[in-house]
PDB file of N, CA and C in Angstrom:
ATOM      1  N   UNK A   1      51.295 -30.525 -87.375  1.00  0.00           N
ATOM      2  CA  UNK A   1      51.036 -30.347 -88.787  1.00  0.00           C
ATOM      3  C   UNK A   1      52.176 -29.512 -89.342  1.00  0.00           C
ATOM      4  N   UNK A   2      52.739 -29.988 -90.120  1.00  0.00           N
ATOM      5  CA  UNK A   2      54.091 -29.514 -90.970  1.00  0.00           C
ATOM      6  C   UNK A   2      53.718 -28.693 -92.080  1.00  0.00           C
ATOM      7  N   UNK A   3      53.784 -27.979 -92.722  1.00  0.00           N
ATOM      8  CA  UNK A   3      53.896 -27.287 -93.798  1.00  0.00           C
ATOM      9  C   UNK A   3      54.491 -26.108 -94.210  1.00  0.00           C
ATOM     10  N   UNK A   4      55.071 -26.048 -95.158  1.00  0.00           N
ATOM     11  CA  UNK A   4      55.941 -24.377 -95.544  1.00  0.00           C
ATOM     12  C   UNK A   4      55.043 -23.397 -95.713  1.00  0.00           C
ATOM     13  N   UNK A   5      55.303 -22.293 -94.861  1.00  0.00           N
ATOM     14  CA  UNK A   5      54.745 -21.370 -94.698  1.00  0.00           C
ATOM     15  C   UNK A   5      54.001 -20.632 -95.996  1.00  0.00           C
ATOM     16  N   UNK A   6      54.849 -20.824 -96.915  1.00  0.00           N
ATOM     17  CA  UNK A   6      54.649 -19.956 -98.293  1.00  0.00           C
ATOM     18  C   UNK A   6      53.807 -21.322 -98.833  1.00  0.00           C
ATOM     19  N   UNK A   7      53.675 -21.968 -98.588  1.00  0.00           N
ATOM     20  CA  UNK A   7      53.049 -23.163 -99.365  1.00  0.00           C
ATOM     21  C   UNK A   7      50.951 -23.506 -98.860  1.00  0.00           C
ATOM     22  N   UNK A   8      50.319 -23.144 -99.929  1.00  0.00           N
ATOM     23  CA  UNK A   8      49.104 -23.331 -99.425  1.00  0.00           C
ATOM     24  C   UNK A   8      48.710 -24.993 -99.082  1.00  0.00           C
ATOM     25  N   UNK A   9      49.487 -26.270 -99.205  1.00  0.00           N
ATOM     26  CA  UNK A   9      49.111 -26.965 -99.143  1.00  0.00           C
ATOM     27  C   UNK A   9      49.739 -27.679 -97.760  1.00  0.00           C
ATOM     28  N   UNK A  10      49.248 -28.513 -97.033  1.00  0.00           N
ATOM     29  CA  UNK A  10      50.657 -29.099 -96.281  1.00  0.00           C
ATOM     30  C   UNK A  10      50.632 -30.251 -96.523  1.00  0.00           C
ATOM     31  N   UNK A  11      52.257 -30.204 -97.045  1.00  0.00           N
ATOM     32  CA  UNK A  11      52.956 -31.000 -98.037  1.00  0.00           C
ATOM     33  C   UNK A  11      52.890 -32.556 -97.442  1.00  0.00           C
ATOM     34  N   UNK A  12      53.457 -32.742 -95.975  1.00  0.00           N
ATOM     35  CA  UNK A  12      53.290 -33.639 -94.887  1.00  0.00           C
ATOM     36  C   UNK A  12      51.911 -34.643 -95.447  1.00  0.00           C
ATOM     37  N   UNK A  13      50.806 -33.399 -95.233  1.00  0.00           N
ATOM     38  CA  UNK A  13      49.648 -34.457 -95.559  1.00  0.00           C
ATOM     39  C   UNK A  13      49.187 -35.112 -96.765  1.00  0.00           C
ATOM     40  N   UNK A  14      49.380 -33.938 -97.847  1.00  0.00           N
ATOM     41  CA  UNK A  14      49.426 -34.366 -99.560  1.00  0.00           C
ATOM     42  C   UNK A  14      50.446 -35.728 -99.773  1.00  0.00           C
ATOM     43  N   UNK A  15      51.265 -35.741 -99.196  1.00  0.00           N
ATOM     44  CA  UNK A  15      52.413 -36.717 -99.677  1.00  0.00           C
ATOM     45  C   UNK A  15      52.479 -38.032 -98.540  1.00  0.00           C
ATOM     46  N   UNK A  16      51.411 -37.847 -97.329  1.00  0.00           N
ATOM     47  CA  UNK A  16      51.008 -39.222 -96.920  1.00  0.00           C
ATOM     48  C   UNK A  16      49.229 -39.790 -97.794  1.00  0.00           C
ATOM     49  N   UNK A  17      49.122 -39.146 -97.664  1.00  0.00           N
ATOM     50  CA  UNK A  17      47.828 -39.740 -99.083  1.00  0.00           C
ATOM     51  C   UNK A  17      48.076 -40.095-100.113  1.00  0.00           C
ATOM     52  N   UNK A  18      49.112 -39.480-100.737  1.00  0.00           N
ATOM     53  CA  UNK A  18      49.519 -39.726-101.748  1.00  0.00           C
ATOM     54  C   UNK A  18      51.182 -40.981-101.919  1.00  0.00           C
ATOM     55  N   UNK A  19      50.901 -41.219-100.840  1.00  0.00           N
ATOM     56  CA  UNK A  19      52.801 -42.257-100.900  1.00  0.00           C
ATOM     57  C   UNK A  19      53.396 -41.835-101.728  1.00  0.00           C
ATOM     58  N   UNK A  20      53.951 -40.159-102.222  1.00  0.00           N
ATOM     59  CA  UNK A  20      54.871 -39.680-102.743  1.00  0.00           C
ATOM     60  C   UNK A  20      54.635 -39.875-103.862  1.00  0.00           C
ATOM     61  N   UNK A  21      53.536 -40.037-104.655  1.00  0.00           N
ATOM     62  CA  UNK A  21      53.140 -39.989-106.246  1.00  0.00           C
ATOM     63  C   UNK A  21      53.278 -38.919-106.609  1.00  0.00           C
ATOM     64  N   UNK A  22      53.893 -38.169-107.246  1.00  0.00           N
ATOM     65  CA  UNK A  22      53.500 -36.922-107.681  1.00  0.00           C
ATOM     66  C   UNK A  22      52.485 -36.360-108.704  1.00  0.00           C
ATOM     67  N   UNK A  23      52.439 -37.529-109.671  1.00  0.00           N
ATOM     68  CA  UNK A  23      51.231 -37.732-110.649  1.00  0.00           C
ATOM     69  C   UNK A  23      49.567 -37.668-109.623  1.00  0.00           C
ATOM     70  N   UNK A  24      49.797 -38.535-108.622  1.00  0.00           N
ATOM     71  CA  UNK A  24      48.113 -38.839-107.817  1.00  0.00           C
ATOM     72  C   UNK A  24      48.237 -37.112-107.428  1.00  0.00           C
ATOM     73  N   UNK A  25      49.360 -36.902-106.781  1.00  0.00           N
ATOM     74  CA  UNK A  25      49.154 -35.456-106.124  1.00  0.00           C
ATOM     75  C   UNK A  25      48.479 -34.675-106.599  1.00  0.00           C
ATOM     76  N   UNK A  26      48.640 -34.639-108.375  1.00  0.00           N
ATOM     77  CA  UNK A  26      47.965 -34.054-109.078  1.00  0.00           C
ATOM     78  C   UNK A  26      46.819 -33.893-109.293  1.00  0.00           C
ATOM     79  N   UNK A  27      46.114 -34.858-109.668  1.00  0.00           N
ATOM     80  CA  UNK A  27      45.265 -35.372-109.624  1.00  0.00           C
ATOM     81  C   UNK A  27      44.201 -34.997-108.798  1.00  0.00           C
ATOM     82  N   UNK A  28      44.689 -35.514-107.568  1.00  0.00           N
ATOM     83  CA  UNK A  28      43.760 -35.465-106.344  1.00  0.00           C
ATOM     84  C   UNK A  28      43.352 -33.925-106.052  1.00  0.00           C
ATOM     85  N   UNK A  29      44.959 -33.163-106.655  1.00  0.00           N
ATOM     86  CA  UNK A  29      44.775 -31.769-106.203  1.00  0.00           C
ATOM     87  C   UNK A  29      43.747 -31.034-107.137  1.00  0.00           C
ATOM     88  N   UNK A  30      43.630 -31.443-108.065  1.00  0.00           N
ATOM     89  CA  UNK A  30      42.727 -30.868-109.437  1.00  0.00           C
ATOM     90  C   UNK A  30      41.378 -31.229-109.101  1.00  0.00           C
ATOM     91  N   UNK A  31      41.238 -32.744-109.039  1.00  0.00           N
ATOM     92  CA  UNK A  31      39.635 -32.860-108.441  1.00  0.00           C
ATOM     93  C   UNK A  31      38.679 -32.065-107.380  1.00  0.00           C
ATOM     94  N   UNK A  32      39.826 -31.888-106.433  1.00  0.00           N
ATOM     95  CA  UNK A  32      39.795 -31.133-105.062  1.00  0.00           C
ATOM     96  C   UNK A  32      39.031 -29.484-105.499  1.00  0.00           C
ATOM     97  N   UNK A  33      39.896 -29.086-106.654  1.00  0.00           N
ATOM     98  CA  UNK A  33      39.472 -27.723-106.881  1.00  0.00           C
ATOM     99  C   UNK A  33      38.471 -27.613-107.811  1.00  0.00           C
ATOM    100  N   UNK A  34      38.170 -28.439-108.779  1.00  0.00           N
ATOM    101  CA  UNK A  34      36.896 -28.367-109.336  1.00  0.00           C
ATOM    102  C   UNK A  34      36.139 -28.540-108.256  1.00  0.00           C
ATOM    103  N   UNK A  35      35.463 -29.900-107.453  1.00  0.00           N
ATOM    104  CA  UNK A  35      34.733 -30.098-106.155  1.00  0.00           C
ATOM    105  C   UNK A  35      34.619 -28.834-105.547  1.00  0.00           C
ATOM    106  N   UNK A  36      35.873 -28.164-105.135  1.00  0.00           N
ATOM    107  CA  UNK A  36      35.546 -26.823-104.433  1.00  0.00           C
ATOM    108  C   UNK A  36      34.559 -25.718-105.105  1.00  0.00           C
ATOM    109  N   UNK A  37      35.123 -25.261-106.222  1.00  0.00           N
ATOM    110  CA  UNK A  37      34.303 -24.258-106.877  1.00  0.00           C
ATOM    111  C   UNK A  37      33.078 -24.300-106.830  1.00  0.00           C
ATOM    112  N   UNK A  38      32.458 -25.815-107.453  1.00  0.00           N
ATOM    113  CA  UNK A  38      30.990 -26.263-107.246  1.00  0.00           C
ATOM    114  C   UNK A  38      30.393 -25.873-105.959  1.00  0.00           C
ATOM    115  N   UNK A  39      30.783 -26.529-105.030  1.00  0.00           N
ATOM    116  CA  UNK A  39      30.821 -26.503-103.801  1.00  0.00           C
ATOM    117  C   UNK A  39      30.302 -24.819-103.007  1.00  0.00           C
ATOM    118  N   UNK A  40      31.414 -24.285-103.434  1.00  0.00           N
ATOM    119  CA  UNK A  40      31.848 -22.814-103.099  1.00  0.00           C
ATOM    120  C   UNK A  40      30.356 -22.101-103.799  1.00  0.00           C
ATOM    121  N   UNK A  41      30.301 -22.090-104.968  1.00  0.00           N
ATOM    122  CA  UNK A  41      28.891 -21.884-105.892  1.00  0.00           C
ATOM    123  C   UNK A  41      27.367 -21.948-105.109  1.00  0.00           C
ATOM    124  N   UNK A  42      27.550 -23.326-104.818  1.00  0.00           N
ATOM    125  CA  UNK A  42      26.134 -24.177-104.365  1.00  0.00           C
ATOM    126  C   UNK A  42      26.386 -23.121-102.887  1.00  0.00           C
ATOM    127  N   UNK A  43      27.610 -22.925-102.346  1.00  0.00           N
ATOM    128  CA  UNK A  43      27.412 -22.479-101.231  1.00  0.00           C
ATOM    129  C   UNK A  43      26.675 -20.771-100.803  1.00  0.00           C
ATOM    130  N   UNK A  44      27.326 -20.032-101.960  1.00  0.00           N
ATOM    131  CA  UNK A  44      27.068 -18.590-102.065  1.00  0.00           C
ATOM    132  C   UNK A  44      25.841 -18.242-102.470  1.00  0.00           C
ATOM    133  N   UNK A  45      25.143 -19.456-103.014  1.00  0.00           N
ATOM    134  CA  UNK A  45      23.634 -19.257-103.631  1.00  0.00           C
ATOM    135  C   UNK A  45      23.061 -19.985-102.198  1.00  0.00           C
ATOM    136  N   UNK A  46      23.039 -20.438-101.444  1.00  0.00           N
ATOM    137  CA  UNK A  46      22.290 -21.037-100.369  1.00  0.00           C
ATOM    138  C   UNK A  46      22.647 -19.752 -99.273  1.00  0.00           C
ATOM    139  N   UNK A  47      23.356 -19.293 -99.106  1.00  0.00           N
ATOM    140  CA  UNK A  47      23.659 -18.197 -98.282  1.00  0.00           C
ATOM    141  C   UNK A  47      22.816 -16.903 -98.945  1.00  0.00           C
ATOM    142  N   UNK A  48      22.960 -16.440 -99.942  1.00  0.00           N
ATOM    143  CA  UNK A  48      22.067 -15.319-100.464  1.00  0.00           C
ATOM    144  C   UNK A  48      20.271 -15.687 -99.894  1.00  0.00           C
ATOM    145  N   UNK A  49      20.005 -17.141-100.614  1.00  0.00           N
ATOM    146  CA  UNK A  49      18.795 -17.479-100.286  1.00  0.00           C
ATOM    147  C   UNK A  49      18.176 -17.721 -98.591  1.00  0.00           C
ATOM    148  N   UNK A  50      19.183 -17.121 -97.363  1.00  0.00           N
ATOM    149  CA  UNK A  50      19.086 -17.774 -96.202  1.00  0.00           C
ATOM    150  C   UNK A  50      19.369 -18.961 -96.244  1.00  0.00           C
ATOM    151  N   UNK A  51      19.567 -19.846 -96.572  1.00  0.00           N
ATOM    152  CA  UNK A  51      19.503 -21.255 -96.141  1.00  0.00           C
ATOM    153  C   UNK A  51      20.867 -21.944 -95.408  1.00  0.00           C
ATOM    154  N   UNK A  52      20.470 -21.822 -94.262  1.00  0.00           N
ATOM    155  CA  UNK A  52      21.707 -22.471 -93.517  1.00  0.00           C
ATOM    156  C   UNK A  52      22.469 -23.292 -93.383  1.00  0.00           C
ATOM    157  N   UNK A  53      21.011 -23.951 -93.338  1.00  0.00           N
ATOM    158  CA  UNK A  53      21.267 -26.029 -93.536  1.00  0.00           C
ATOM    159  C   UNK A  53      21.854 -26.706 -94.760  1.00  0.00           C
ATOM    160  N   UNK A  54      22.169 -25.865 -95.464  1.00  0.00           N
ATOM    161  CA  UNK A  54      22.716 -25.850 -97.154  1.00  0.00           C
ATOM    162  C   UNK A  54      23.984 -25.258 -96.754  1.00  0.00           C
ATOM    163  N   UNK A  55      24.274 -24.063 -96.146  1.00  0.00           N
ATOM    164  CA  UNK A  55      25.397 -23.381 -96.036  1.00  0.00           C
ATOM    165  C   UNK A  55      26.273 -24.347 -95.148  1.00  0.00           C
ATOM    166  N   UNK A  56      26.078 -24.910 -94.067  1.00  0.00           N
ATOM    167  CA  UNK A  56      26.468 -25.737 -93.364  1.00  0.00           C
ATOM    168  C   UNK A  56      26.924 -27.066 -93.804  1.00  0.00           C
ATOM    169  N   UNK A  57      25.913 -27.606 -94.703  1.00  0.00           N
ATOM    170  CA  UNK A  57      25.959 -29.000 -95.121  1.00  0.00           C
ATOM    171  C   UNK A  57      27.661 -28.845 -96.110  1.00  0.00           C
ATOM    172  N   UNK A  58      27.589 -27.778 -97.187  1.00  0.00           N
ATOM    173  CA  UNK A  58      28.504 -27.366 -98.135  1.00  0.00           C
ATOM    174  C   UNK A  58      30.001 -27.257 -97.050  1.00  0.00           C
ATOM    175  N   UNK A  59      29.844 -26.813 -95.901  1.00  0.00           N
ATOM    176  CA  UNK A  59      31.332 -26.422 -95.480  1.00  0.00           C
ATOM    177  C   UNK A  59      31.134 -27.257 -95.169  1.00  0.00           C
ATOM    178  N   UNK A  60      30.548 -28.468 -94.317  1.00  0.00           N
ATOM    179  CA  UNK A  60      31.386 -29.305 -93.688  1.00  0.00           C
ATOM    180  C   UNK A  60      31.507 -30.542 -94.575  1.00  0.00           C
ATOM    181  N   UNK A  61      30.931 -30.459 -95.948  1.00  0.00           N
ATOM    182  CA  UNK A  61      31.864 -31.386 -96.796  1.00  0.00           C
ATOM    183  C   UNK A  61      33.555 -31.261 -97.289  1.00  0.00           C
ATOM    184  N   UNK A  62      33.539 -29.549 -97.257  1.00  0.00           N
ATOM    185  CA  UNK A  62      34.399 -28.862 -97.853  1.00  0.00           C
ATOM    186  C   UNK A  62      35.767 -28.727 -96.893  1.00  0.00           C
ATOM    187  N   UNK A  63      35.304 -28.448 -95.368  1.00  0.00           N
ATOM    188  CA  UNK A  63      36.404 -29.191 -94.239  1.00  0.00           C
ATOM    189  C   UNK A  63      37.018 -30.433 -94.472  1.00  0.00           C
ATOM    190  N   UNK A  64      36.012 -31.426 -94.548  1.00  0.00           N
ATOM    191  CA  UNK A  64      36.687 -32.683 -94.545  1.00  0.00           C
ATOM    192  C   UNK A  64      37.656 -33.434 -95.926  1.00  0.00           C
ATOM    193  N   UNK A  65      37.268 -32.537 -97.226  1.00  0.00           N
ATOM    194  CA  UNK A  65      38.211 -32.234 -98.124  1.00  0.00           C
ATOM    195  C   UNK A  65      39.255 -31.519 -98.166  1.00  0.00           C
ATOM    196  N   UNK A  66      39.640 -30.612 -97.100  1.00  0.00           N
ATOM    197  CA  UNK A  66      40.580 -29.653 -97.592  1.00  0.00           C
ATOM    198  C   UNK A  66      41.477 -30.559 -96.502  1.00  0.00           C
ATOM    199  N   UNK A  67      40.752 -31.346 -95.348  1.00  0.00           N
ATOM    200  CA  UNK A  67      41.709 -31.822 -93.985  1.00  0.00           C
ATOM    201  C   UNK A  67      42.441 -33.072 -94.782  1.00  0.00           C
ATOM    202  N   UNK A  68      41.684 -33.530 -95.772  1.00  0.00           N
ATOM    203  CA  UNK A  68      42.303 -34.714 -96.594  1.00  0.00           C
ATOM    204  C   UNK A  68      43.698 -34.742 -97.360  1.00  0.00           C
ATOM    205  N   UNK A  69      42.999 -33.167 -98.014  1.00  0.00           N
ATOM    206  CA  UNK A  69      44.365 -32.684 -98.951  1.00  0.00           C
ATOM    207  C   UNK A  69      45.932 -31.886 -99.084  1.00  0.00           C
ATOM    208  N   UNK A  70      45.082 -31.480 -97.356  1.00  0.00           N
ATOM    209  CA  UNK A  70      46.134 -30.602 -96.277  1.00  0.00           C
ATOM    210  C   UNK A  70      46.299 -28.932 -97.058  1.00  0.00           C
ATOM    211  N   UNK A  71      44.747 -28.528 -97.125  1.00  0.00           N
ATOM    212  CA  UNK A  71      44.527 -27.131 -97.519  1.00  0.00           C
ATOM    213  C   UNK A  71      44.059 -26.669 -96.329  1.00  0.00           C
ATOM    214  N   UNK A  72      45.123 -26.006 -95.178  1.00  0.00           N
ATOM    215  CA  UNK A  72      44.949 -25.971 -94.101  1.00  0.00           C
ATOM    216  C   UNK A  72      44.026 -24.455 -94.071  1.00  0.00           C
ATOM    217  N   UNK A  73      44.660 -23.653 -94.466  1.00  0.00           N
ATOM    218  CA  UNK A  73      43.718 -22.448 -94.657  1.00  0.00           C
ATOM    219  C   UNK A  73      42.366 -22.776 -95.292  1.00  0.00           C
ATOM    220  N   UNK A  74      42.256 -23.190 -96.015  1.00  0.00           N
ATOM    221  CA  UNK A  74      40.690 -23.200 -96.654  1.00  0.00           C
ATOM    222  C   UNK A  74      39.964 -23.713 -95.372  1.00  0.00           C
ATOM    223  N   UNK A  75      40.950 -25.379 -95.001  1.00  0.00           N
ATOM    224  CA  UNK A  75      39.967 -25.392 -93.920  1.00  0.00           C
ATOM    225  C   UNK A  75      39.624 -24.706 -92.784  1.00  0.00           C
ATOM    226  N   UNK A  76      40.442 -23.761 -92.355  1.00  0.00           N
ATOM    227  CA  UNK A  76      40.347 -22.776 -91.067  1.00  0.00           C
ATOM    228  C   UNK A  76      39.358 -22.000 -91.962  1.00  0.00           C
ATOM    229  N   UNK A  77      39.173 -21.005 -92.726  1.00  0.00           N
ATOM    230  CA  UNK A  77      38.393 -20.599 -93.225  1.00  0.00           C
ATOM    231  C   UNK A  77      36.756 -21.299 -93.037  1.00  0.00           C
ATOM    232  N   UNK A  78      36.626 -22.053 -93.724  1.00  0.00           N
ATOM    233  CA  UNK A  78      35.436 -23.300 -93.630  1.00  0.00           C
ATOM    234  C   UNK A  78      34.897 -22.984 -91.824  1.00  0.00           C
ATOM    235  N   UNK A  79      35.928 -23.394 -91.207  1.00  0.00           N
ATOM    236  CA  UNK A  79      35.475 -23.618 -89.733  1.00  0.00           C
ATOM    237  C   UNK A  79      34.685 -22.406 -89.100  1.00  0.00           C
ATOM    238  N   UNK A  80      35.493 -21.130 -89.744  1.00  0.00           N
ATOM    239  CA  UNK A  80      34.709 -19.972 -89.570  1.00  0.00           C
ATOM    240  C   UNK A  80      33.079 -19.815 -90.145  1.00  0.00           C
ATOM    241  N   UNK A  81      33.045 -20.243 -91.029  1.00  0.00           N
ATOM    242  CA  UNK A  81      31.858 -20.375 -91.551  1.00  0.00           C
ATOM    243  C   UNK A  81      30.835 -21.182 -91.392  1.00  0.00           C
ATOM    244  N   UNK A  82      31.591 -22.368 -90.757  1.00  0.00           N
ATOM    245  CA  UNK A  82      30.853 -23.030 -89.847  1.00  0.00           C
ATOM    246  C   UNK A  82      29.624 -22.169 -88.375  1.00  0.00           C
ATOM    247  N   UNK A  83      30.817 -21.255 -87.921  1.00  0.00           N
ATOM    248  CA  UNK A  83      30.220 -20.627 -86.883  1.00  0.00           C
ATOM    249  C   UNK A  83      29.382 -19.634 -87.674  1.00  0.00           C
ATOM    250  N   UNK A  84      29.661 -19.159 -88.036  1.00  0.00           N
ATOM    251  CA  UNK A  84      28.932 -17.850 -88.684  1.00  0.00           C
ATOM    252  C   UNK A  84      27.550 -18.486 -89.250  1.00  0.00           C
ATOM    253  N   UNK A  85      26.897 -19.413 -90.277  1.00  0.00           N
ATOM    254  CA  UNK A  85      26.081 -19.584 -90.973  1.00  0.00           C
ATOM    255  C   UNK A  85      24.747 -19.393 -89.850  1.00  0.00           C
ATOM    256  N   UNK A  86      25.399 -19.548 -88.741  1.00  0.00           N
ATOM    257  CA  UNK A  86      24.170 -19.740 -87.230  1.00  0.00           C
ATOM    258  C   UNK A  86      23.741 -18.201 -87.652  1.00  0.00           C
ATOM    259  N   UNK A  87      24.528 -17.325 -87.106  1.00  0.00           N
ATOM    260  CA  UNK A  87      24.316 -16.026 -87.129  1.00  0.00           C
ATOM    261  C   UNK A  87      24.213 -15.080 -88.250  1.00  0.00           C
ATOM    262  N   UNK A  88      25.061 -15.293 -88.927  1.00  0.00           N
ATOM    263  CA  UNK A  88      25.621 -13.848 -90.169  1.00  0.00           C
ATOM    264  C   UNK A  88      26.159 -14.639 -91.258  1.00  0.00           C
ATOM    265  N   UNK A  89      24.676 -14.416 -92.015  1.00  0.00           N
ATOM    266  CA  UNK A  89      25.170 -15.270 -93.889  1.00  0.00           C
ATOM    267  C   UNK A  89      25.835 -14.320 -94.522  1.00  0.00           C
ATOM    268  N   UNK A  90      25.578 -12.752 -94.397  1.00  0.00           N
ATOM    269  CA  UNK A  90      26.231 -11.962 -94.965  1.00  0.00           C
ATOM    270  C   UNK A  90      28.304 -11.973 -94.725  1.00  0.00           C
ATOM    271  N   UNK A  91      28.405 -12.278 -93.936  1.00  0.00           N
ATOM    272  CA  UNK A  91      29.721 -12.716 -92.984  1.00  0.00           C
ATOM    273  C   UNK A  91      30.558 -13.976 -93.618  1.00  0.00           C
ATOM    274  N   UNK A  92      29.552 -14.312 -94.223  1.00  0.00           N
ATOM    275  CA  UNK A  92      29.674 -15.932 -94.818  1.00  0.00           C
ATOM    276  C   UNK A  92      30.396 -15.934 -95.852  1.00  0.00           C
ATOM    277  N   UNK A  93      29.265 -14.654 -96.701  1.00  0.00           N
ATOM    278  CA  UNK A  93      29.841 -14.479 -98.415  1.00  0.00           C
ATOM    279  C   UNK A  93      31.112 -14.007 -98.401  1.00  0.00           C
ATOM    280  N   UNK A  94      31.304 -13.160 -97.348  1.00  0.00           N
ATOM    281  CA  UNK A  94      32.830 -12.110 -97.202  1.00  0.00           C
ATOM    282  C   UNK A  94      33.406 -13.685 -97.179  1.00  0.00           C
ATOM    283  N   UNK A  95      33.641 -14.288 -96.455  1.00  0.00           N
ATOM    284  CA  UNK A  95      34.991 -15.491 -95.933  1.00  0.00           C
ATOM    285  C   UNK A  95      34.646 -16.512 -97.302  1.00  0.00           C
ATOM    286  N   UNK A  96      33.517 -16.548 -98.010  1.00  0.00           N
ATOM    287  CA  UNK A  96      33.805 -17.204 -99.116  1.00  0.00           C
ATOM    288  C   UNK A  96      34.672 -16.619-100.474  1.00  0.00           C
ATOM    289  N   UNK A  97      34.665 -15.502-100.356  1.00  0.00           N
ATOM    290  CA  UNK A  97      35.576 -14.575-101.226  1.00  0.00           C
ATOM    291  C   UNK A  97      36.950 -15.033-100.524  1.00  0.00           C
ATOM    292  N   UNK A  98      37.400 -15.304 -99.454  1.00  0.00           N
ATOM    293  CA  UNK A  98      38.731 -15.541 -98.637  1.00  0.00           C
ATOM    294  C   UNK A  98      38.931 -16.389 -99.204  1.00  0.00           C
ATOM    295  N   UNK A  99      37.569 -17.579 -99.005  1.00  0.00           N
ATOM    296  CA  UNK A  99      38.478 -19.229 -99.789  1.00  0.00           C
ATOM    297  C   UNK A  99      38.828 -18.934-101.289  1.00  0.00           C
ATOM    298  N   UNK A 100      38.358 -18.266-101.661  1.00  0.00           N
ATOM    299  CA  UNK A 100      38.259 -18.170-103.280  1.00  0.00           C
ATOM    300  C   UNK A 100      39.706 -17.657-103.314  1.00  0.00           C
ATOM    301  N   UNK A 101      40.302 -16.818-102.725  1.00  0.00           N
ATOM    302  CA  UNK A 101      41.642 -16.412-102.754  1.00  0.00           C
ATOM    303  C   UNK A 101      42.524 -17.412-102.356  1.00  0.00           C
ATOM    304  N   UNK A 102      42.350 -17.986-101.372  1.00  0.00           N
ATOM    305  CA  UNK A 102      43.033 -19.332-101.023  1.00  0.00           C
ATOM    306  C   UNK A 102      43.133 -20.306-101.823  1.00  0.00           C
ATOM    307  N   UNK A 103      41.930 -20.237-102.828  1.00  0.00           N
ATOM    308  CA  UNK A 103      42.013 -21.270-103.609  1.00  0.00           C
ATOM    309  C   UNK A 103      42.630 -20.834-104.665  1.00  0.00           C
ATOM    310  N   UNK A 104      42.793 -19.742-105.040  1.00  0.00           N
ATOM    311  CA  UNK A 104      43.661 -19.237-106.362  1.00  0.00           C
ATOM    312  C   UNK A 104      45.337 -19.629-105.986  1.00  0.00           C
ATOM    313  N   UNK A 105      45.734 -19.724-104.705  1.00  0.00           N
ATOM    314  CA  UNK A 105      47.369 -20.157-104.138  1.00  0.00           C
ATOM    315  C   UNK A 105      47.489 -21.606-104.488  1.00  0.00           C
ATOM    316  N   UNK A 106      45.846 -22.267-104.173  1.00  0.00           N
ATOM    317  CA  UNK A 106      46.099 -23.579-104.474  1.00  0.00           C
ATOM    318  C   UNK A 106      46.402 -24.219-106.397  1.00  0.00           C
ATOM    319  N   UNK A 107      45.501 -23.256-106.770  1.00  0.00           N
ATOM    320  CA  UNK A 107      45.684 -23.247-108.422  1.00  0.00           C
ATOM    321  C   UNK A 107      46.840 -22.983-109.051  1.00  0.00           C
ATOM    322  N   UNK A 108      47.790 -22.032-108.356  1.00  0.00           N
ATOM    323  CA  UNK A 108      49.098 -21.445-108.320  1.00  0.00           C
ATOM    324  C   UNK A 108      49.909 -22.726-107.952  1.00  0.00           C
ATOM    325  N   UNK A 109      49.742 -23.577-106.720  1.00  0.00           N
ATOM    326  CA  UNK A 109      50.727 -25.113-106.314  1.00  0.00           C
ATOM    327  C   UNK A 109      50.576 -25.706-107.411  1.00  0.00           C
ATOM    328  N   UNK A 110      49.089 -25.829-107.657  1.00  0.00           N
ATOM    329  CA  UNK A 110      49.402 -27.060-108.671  1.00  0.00           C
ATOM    330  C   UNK A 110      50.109 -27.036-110.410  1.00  0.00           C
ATOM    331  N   UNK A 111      50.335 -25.477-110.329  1.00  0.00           N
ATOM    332  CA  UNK A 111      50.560 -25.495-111.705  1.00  0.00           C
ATOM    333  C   UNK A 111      52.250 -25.818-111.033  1.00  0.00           C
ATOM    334  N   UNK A 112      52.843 -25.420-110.069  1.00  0.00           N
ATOM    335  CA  UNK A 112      54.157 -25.481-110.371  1.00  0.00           C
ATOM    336  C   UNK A 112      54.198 -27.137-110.048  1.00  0.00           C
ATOM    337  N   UNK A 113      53.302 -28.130-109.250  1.00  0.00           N
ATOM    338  CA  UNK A 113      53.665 -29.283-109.452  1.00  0.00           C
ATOM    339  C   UNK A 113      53.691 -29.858-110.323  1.00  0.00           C
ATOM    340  N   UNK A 114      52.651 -29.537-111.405  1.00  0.00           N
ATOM    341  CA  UNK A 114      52.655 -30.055-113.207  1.00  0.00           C
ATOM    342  C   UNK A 114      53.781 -29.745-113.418  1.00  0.00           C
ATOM    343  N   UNK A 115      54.622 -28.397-113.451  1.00  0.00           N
ATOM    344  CA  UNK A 115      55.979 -28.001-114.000  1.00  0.00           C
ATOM    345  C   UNK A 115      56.914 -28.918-113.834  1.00  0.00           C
ATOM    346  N   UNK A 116      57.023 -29.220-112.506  1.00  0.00           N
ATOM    347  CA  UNK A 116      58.001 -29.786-111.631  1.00  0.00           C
ATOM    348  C   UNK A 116      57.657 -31.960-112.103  1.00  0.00           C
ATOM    349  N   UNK A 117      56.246 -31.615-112.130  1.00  0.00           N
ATOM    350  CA  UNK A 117      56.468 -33.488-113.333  1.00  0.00           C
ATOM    351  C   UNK A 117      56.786 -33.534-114.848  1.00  0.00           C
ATOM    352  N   UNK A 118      56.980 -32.220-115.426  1.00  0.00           N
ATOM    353  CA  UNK A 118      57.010 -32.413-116.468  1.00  0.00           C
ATOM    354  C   UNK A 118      58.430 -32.070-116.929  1.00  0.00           C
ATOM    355  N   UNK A 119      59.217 -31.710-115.589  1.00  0.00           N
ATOM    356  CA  UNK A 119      60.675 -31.453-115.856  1.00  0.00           C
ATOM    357  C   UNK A 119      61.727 -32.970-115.896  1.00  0.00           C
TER     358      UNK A 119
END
């Protein structure tokens, strides 16, 4: 798995999904982060309430989106939370505050890829 270090996305995978569109990139990358937030939401309220099978169900939609979009951190994140929801929901909310930061780098890519189509 290829990606620039400073770069929250890996580029490798965004740009084989995307056959080098930079417009879809967009796109895909924007949907991705609304989906997340929801996601992220539905997730922090199922964790407060105990509910595991909710906490669980939410990351492992949210893995298989971020493995799509090549948001490699979110998904390492996710995986953690995977393990944790067994044991420690409180553990949960902390690493969902992580993605939430991760996801602010991703909000940060996509504005400079808008820049970079609109140059």
């Amino acid at each position: 798995m290829s990606h620039q270090s400073d770069s929250p996305i890996d580029l490798e995978q965004l740009h084989q999904i995307s056959e080098g569109d930079l417009e879809f990139e967009i796109e895909v990358l924007e949907v991705y982060v609304e989906d997340l937030a929801q996601r992220l939401d539905s997730m922090r309220a199922a964790a407060f309430m105990g509910d595991r099978h909710q906490v669980m169900a939410e990351a492992h939609h949210i893995k298989g989106s971020s493995s799509n979009v090549g948001a490699v951190q979110i998904r390492n994140l996710v995986l953690r939370i995977e393990h944790l929801a067994l044991t420690d929901l409180n553990a949960v909310l902390k690493v969902i505050d992580d993605i939430i930061e991760a996801l602010n780098l991703v909000q940060l890519f996509i504005i400079d890829k808008v820049r970079l189509h609109n140059q």
